[in-house]
Protein backbone atom coordinates (compact mmCIF):
# COMPACT_ATOMS: atom_id res chain seq x y z
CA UNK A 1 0.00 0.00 0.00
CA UNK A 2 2.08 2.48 -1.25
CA UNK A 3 -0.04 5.50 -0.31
CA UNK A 4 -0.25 4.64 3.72
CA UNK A 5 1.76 7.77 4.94
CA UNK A 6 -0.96 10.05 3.38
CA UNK A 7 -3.58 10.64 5.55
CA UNK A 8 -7.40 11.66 3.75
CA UNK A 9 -9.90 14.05 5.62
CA UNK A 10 -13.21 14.18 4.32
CA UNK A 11 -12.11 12.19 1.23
CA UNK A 12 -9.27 14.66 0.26
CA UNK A 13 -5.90 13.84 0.28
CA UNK A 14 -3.83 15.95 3.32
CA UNK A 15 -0.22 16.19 2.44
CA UNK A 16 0.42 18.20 5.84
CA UNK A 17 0.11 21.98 7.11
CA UNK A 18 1.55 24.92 5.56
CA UNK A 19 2.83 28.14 7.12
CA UNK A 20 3.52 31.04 5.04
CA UNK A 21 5.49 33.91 6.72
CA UNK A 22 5.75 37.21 5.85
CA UNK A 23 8.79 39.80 6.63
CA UNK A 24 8.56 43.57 6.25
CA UNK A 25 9.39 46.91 8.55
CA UNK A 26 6.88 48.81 9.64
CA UNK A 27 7.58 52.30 8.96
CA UNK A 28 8.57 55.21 11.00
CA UNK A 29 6.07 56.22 13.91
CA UNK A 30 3.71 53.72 11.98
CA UNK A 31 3.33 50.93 14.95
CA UNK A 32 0.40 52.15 16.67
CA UNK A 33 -1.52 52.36 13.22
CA UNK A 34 -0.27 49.30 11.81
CA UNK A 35 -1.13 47.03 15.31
CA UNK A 36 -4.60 48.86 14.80
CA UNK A 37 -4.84 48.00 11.37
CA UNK A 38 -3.97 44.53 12.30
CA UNK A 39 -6.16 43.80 14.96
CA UNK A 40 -9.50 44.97 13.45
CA UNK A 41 -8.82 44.33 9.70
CA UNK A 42 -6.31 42.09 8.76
CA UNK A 43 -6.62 39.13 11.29
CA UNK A 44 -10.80 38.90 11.22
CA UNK A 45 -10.40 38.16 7.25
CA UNK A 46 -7.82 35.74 8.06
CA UNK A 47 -10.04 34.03 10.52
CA UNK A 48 -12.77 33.84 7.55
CA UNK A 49 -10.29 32.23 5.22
CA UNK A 50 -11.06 28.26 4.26
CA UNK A 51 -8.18 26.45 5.63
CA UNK A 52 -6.71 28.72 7.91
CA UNK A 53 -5.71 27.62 11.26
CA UNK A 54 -3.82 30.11 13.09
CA UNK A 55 -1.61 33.74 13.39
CA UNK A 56 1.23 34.22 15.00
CA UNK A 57 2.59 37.57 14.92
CA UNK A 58 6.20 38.78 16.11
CA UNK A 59 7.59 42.12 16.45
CA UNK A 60 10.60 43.87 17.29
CA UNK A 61 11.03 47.56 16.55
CA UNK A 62 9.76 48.12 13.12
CA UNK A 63 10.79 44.46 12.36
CA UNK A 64 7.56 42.13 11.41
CA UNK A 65 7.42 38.72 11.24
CA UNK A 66 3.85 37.45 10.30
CA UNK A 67 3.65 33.83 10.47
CA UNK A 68 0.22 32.01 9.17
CA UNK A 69 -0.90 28.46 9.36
CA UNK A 70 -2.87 26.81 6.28
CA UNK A 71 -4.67 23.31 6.79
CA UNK A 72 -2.98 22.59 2.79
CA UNK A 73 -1.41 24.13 0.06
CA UNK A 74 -4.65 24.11 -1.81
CA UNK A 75 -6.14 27.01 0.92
CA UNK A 76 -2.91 28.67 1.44
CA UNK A 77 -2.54 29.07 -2.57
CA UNK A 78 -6.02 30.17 -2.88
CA UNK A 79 -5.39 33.14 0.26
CA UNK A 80 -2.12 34.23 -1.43
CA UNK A 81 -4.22 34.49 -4.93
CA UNK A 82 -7.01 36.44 -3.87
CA UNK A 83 -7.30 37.75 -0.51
CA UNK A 84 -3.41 38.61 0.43
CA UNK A 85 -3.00 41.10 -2.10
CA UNK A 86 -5.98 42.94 -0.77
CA UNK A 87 -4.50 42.45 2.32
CA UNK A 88 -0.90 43.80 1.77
CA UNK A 89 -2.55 47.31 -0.16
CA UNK A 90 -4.55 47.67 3.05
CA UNK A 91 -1.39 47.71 5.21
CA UNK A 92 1.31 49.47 2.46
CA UNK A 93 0.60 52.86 4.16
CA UNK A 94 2.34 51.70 7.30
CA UNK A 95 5.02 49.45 6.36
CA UNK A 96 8.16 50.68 4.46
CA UNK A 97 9.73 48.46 1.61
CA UNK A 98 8.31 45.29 -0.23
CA UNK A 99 7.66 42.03 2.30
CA UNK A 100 9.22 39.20 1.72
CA UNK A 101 6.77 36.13 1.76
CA UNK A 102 8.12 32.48 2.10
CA UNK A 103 5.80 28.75 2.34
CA UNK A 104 7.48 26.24 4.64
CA UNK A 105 5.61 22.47 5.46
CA UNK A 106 4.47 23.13 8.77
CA UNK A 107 5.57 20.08 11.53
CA UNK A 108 4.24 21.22 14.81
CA UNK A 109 7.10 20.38 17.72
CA UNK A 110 5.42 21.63 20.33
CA UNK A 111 6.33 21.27 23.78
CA UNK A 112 3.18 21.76 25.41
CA UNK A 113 1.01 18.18 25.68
């Protein structure tokens, strides 16, 4: 049975989570606005999106680190096709520079049973 590692959910074949991260700076006396704009707009789309399982947002200084969790590729390819560039014009006005976006296979190692 050559397919036995692959595990099916509701008849669809789940090849594992996906987190997608996304890097940028926010810019100059920006943070207020953009945790603001975060809070209220981006993450309640988010939460709407099919397949998306959880935010975890890190800051330092103007330094963002945006890390998303996708059930599958198949919703996480879908977000980054329709909603994220909505997204990413709604927070342009407070970020500085283009963000950097990178997919990763999520394997959760956490320490917490």
């Amino acid at each position: 049975m050559g397919n036995s590692k692959m595990q099916t959910t509701n008849g669809k074949t789940n090849k594992g989570q996906i987190a997608r991260s996304v890097r940028f700076d926010i810019a100059t006396d920006k943070n207020d606005e953009f945790h603001t704009l975060f809070k209220n707009e981006i993450l309640p789309i988010l939460k709407k999106q099919d397949g998306f399982k959880d935010e975890l947002l890190l800051v330092q200084d103007q330094h963002v680190l945006a890390i998303s969790v996708w059930n599958d590729m198949d919703s996480a390819r879908k977000y980054e096709s329709t909603t994220y560039p909505q997204l990413d014009k709604t927070l342009r006005p407070v970020m500085t520079g283009k963000p950097t976006v990178e997919t990763f296979k999520f394997d959760s190692l956490s320490t917490i049973a």
